[in-house]
Protein backbone atom coordinates (compact mmCIF):
# COMPACT_ATOMS: atom_id res chain seq x y z
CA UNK A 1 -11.47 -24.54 5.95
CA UNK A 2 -8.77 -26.52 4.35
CA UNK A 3 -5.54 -27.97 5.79
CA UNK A 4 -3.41 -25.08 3.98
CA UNK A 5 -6.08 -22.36 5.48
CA UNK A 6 -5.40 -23.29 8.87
CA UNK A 7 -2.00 -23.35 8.52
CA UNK A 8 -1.87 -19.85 7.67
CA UNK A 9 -4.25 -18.48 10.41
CA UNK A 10 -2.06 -20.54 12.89
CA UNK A 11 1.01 -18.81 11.02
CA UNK A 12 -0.49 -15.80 11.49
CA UNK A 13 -1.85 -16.10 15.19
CA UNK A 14 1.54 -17.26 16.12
CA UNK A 15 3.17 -14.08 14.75
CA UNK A 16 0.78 -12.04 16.63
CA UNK A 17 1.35 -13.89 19.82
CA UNK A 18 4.66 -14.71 19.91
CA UNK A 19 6.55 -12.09 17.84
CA UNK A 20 5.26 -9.10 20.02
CA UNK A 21 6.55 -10.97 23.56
CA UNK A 22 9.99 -11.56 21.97
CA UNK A 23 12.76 -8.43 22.82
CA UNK A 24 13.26 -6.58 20.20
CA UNK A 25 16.27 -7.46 18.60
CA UNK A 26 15.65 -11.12 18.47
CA UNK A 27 13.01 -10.00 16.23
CA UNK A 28 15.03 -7.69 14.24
CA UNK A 29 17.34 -10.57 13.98
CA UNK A 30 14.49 -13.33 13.32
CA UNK A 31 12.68 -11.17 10.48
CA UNK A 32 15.86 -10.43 8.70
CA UNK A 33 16.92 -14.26 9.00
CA UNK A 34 13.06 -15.17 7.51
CA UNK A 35 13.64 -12.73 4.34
CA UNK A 36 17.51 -13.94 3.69
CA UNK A 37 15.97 -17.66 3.51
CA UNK A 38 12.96 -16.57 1.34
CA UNK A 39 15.11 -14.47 -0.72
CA UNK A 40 17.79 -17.41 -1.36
CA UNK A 41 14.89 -19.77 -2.10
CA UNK A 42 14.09 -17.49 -5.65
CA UNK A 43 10.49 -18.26 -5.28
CA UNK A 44 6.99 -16.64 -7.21
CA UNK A 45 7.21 -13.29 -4.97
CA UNK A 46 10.95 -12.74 -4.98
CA UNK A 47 11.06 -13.41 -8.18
CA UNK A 48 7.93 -10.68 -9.07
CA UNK A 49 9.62 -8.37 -6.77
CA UNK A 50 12.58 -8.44 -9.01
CA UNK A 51 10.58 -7.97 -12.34
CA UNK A 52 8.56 -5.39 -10.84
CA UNK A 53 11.90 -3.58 -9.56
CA UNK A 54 13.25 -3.90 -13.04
CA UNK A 55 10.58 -1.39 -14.28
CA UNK A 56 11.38 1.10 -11.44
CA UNK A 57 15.19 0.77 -12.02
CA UNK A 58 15.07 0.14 -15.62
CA UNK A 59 19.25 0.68 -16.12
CA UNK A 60 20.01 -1.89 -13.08
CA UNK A 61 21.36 -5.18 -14.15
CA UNK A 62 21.37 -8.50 -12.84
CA UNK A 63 23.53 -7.97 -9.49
CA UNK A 64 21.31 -4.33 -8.79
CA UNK A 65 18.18 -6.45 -9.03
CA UNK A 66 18.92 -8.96 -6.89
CA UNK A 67 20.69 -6.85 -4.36
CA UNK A 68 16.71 -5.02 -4.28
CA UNK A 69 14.94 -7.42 -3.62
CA UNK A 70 17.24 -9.10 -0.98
CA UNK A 71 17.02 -5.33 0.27
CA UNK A 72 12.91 -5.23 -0.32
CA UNK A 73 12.40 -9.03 1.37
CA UNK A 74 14.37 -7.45 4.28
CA UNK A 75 12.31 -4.32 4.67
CA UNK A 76 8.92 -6.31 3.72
CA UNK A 77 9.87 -8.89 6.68
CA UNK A 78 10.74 -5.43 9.09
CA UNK A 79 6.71 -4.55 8.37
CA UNK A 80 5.48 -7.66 9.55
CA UNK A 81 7.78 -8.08 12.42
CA UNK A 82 6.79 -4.31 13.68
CA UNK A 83 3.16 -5.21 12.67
CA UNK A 84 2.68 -8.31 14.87
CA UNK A 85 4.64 -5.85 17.54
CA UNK A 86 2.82 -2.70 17.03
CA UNK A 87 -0.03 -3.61 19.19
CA UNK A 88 2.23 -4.06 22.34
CA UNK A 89 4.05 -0.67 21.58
CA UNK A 90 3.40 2.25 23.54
CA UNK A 91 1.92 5.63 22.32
CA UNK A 92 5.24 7.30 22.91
CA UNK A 93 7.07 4.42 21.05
CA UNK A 94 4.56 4.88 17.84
CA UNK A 95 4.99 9.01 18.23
CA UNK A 96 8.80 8.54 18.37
CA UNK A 97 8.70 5.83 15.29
CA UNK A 98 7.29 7.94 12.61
CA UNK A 99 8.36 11.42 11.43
CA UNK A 100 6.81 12.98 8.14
CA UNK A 101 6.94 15.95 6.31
CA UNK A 102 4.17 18.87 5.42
CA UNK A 103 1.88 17.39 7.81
CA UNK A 104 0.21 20.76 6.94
CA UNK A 105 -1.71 19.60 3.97
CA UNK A 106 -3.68 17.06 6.60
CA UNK A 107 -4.13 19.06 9.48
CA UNK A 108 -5.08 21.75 7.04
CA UNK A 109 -7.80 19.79 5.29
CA UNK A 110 -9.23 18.23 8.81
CA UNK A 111 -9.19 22.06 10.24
CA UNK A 112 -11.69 22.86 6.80
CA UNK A 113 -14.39 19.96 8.06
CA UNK A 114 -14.63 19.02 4.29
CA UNK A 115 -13.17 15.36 5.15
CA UNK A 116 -9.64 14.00 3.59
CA UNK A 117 -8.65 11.28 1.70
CA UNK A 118 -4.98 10.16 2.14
CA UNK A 119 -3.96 7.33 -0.44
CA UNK A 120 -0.54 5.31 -0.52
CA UNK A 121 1.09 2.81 -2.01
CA UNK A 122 2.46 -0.20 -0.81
CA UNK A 123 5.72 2.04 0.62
CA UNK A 124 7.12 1.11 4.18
CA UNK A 125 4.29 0.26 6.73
CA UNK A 126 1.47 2.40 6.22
CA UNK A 127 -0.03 0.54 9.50
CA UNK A 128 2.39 2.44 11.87
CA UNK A 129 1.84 5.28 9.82
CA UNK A 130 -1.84 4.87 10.47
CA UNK A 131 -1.28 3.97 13.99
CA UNK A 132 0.63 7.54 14.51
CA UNK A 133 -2.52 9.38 12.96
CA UNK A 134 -4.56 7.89 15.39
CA UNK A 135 -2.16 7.93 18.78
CA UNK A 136 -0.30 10.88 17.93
CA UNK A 137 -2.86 13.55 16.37
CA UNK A 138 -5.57 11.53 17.63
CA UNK A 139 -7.66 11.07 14.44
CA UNK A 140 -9.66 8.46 14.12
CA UNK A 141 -10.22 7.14 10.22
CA UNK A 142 -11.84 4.83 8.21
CA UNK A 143 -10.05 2.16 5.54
CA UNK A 144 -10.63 -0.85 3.40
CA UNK A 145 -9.45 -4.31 3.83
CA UNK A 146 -9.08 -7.00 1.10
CA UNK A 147 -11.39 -10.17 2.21
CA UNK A 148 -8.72 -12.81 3.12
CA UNK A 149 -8.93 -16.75 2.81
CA UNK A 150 -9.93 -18.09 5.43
CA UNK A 151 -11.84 -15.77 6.96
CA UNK A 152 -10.14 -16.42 10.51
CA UNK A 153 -7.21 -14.58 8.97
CA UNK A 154 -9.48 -11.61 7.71
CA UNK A 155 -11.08 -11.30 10.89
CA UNK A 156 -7.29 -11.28 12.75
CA UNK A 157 -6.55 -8.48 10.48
CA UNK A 158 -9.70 -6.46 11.18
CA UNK A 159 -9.01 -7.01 15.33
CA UNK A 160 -5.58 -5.31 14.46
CA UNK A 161 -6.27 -2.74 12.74
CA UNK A 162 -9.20 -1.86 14.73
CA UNK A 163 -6.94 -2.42 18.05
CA UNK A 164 -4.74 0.58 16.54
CA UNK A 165 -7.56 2.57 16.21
CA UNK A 166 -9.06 2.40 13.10
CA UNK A 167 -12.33 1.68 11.58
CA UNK A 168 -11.91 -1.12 8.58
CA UNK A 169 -14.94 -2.11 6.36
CA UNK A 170 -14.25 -5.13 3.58
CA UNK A 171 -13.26 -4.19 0.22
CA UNK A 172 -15.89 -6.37 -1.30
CA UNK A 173 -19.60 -5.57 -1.31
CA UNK A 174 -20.93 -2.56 -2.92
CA UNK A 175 -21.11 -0.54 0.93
CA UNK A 176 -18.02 0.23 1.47
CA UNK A 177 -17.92 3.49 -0.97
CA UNK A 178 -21.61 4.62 0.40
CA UNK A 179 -19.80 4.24 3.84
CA UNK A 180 -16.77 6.04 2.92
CA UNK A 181 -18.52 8.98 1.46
CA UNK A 182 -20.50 9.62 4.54
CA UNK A 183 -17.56 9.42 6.75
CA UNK A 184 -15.42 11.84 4.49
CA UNK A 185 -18.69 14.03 4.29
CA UNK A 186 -18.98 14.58 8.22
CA UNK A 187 -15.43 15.60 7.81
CA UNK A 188 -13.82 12.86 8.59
CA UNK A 189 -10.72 10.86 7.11
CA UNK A 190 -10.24 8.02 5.02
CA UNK A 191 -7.20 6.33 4.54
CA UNK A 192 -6.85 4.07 1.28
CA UNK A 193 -4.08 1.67 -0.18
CA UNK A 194 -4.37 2.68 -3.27
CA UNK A 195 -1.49 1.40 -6.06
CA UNK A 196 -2.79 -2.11 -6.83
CA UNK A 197 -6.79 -2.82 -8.31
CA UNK A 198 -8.73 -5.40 -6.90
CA UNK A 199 -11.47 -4.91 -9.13
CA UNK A 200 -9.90 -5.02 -12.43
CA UNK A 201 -12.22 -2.58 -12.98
CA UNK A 202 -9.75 0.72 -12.11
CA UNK A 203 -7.92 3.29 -13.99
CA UNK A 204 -5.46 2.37 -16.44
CA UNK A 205 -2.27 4.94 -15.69
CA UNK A 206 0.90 5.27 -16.96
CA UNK A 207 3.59 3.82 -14.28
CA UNK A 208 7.12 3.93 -14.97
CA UNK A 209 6.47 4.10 -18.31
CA UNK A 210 4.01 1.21 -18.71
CA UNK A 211 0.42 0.96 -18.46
CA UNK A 212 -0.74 -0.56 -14.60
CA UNK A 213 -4.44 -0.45 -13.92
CA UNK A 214 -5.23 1.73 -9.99
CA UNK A 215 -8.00 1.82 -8.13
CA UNK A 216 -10.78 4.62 -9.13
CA UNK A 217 -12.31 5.26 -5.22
CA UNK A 218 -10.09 8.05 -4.72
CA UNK A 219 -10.65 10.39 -7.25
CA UNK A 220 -14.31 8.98 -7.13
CA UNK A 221 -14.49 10.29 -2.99
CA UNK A 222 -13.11 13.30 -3.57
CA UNK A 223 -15.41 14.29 -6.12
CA UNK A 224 -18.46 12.80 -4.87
CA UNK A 225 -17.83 14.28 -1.45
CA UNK A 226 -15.02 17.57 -1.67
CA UNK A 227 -12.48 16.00 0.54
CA UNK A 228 -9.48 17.01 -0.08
CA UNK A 229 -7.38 13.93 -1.77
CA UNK A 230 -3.61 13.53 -0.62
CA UNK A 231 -0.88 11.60 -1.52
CA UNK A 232 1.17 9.60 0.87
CA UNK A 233 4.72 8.07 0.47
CA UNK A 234 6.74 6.36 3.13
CA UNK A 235 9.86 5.03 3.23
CA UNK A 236 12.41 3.51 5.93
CA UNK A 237 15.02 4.75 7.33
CA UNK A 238 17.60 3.52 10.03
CA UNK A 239 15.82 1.50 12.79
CA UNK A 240 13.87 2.39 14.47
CA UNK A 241 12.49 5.07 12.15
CA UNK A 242 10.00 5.47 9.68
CA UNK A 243 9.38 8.51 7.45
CA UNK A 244 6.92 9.80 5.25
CA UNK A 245 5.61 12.92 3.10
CA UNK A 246 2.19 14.10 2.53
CA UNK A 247 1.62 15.43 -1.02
CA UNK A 248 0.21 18.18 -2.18
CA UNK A 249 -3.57 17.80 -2.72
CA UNK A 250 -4.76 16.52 -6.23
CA UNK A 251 -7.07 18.93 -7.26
CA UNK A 252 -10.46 17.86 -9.24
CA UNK A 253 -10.33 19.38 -12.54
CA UNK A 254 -12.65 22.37 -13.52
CA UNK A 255 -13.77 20.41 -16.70
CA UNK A 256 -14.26 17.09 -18.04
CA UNK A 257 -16.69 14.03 -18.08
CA UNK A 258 -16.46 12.30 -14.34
CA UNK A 259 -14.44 9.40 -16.09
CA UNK A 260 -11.83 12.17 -17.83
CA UNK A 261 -12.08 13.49 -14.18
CA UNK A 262 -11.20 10.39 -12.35
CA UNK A 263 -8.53 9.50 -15.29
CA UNK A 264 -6.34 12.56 -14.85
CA UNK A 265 -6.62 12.19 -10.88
CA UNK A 266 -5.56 8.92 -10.88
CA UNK A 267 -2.76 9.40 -12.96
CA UNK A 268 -1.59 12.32 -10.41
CA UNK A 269 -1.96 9.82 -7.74
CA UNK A 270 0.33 7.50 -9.53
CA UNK A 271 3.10 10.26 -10.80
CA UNK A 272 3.33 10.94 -6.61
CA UNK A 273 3.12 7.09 -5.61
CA UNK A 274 6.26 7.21 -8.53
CA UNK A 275 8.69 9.57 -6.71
CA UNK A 276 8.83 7.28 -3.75
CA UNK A 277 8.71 4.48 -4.92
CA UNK A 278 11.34 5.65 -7.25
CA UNK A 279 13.60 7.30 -4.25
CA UNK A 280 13.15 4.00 -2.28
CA UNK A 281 12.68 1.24 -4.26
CA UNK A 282 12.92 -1.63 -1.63
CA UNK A 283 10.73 -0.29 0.23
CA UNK A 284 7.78 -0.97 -2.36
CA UNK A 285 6.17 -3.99 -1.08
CA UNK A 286 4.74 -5.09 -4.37
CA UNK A 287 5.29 -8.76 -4.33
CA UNK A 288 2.51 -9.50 -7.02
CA UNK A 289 1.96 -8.50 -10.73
CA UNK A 290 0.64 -4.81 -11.12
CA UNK A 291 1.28 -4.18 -14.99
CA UNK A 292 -1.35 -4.80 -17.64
CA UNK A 293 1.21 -6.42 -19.53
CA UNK A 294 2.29 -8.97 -16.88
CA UNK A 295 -1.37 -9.17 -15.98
CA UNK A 296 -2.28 -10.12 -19.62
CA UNK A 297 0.27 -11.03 -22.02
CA UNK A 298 -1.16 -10.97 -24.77
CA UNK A 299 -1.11 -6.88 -24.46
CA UNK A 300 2.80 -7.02 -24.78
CA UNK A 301 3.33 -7.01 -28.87
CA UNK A 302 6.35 -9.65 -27.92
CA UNK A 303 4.04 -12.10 -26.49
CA UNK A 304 1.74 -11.72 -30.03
CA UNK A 305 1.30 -14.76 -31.83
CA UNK A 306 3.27 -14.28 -35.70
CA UNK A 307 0.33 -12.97 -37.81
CA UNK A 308 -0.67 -10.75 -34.81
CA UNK A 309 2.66 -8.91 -35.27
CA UNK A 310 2.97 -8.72 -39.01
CA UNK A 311 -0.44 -7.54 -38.92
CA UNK A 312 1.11 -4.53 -36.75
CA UNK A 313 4.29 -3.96 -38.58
């Protein structure tokens, strides 16, 4: 492990350790004081929270943008500082934190033993929001987890999340989906992160009018296994509430090749991840490049070398 790794785990451990003991609104206080600092500092994720705001809010100028992401470093610091928390929080606390609407289409699909997929974005804190389906309608599920560096830090996450109830398998290695599928199968639920690709081997969608690449395993699960797949937005609102919606279910369509399938399910997904993120912008967490064009430059015809362009003309 090198010098930087450790630093981060010990980051990380003392956020966990610390953070939770401290009353709550010295924390309040500390996590806005940590985003105002990072914020003022301009640095690589402010900076791609800003460009990636720009395509949300495509009319907002310079003072809009920045007054975003100061807004979006403040509500990204509010998930960690309830994260490290959450695990010292009551089960009344967590069922009095979260309120969302048409709850229906879940309970619904759980009551027709056919499994359900939920999929978000990176909205709000989908961790409390998965901590409430656990403590609150006492439903166990099943997610994914991006391997971490070092693996101390990965393994911290896992404890958490499986300390709030939840069963998390790695997103690398090729079990994951055969694991997911059985659990959706014995009617179960899966709950997936689902508006950034890890594998650069996803969907490509249209996103705020540009092309971003999402993951496939969704649309994949559902029709592998007929679970019912469901969009999720969250979004803050004052402290110390959270709310949410669950979509209506994106159906698998009647025709089509299983990659036309998966294409025109994953582009649902992302039209509903759109309307949050588009209602509550700063609450979009996405503090690393998600569009093929930032992503590869050469795609954008502005970043073409000369002949490249005149070629095109």
């Amino acid at each position: 492990m090198s010098a930087r790794e450790r630093l981060t785990d010990a980051l990380y451990g003392a956020g966990w350790g610390t953070v939770k003991r401290l009353p709550e609104p010295v924390a309040v206080r500390l996590g806005r004081t940590i985003a105002d600092v990072a914020w003022k500092r301009r640095g690589k994720g402010v900076l791609r929270l800003e460009s990636n705001y720009a395509r949300v809010v495509p009319d907002a100028g310079p003072e809009r943008l920045a007054e975003l992401s100061r807004a979006g470093m403040r509500s990204y610091l509010r998930y960690w500082m309830e994260s490290f928390r959450l695990p010292a929080w009551s089960h009344r606390r967590i069922a009095d934190s979260f309120d969302v609407k048409d709850l229906h289409h879940l309970t619904d699909g759980m009551e027709a033993g056919k499994g359900v997929i939920l999929a978000l974005p990176h909205l709000a804190n989908w961790d409390l929001a998965g901590a409430w389906v656990t403590t609150r309608l006492g439903i166990p599920f099943t997610t994914v987890a991006e391997r971490l560096k070092p693996e101390t830090l990965y393994d911290r996450f896992v404890a958490y999340r499986e300390g709030l109830g939840m069963e998390v398998l790695p997103h690398s290695g090729g079990s994951a989906f055969g694991t997911l599928a059985r659990r959706l199968r014995e009617g179960g639920l899966v709950c997936l992160v689902a508006d950034r690709d890890l594998s650069s081997s996803g969907v490509e969608v249209d996103f705020f009018g540009e092309t971003a690449r999402m993951p496939a395993g969704p649309a994949l699960l559902a029709q592998q296994t007929g679970a019912r797949l469901l969009p999720v937005t969250l979004w803050y609102d004052d402290p110390p509430v959270m709310r949410g919606r669950v979509h209506p279910p994106v159906e698998v369509p009647v025709s089509g090749t299983r990659p036309e399938k998966t294409s025109v399910m994953t582009q649902a997904l992302a039209d509903a991840f759109a309307t949050g993120i588009a209602d509550h912008p700063e609450d979009w967490h996405m503090l690393q490049r998600l569009w093929l064009t930032d992503l590869d430059p050469a795609r954008d015809p502005a970043h073409a070398p000369e002949q490249d362009r005149k070629g095109t003309s």
